[in-house]
Protein backbone atom coordinates (compact mmCIF):
# COMPACT_ATOMS: atom_id res chain seq x y z
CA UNK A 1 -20.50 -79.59 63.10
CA UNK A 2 -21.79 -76.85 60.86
CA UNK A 3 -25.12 -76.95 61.31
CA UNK A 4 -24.00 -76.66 64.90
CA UNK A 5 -22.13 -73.84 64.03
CA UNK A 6 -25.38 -72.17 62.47
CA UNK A 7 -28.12 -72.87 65.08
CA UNK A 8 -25.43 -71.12 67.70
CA UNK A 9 -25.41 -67.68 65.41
CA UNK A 10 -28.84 -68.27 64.99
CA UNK A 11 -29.56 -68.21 68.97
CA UNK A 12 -27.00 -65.32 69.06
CA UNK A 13 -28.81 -62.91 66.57
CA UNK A 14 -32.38 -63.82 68.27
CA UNK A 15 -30.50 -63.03 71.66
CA UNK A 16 -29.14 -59.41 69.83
CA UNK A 17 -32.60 -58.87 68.39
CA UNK A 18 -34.70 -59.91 71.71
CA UNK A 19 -32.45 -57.43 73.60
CA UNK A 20 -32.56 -54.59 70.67
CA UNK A 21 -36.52 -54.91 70.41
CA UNK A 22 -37.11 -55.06 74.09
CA UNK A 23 -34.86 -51.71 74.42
CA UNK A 24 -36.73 -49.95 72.08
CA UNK A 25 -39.91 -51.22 73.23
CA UNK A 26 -38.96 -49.49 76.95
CA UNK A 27 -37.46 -46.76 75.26
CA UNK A 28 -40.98 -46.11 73.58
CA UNK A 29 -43.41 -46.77 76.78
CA UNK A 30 -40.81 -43.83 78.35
CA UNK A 31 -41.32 -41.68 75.39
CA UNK A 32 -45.09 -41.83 75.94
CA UNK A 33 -44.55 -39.79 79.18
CA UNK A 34 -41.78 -37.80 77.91
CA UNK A 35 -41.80 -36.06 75.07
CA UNK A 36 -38.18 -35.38 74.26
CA UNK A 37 -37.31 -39.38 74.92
CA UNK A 38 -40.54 -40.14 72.34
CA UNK A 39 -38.47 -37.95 70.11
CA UNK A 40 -35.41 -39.70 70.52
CA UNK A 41 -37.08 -43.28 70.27
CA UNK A 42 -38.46 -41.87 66.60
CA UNK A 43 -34.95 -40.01 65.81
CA UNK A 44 -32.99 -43.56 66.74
CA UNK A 45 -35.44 -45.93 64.89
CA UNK A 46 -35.85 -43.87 61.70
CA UNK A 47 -31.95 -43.56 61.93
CA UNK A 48 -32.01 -47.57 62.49
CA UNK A 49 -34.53 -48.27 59.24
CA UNK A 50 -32.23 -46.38 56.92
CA UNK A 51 -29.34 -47.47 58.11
CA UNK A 52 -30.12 -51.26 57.60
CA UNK A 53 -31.97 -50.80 53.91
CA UNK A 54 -28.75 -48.18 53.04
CA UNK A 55 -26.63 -51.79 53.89
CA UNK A 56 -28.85 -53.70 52.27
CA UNK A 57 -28.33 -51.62 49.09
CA UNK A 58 -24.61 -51.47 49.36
CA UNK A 59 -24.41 -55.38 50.27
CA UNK A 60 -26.28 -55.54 46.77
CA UNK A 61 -23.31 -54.21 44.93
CA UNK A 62 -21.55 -57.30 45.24
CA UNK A 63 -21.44 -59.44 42.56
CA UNK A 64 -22.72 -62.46 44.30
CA UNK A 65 -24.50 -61.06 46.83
CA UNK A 66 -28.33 -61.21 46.16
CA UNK A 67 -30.69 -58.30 44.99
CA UNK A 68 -31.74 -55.94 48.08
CA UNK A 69 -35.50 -55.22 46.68
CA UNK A 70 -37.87 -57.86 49.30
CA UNK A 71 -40.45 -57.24 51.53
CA UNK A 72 -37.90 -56.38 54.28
CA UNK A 73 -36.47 -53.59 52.26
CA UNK A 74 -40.28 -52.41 51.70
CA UNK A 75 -40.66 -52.19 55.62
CA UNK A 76 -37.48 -50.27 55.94
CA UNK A 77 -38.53 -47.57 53.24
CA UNK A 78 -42.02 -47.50 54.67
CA UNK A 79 -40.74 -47.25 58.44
CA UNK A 80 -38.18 -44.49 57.54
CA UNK A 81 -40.93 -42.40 55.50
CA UNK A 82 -43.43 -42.39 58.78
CA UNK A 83 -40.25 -41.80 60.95
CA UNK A 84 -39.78 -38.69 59.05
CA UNK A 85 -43.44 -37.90 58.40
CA UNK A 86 -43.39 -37.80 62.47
CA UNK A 87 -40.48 -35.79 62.90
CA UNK A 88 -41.64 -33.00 60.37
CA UNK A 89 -44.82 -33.05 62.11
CA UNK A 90 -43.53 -32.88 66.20
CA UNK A 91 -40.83 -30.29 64.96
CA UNK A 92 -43.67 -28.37 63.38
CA UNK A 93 -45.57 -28.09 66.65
CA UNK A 94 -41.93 -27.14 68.59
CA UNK A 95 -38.68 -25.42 67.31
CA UNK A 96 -36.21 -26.41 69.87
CA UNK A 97 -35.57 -30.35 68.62
């Protein structure tokens, strides 16, 4: 019964995810042709990246939760530093975001 239990939330975060990834993927292929919704698709998913490692950090606080330094973490830190790199750079070239 539990390992029941576990492939079921397993098929319900891919579902989340699949639906998540193919949202942002849209949102980005729009953003191509508009500008402002390109700078909304960087605003949400640097907001996204540092919103997960800031939980990851704060989950690590618990004593028996795990540490929250892994590769995932790495890609979080890495994503949110482009993410901002971009935004400095678009808001350079236009005032009004």
């Amino acid at each position: 019964i539990l390992s029941g239990l576990v492939g079921s939330e397993m098929c319900i975060r891919d579902r989340l995810y699949g639906g998540l990834n193919i949202g942002i993927g849209l949102m980005c292929i729009v953003g191509i042709a508009k500008e402002a919704i390109g700078i909304f698709s960087i605003k949400f998913i640097t907001f996204l990246a540092g919103s997960i490692a800031s939980g990851r950090v704060l989950f690590s606080l618990l004593p028996s939760s795990p540490t929250f330094f892994n590769s995932f973490f790495v890609f979080e830190i890495c994503a949110v530093a482009i993410g901002l790199c971009f935004l400095r750079v678009l808001s350079g070239s236009k005032s009004d975001y």
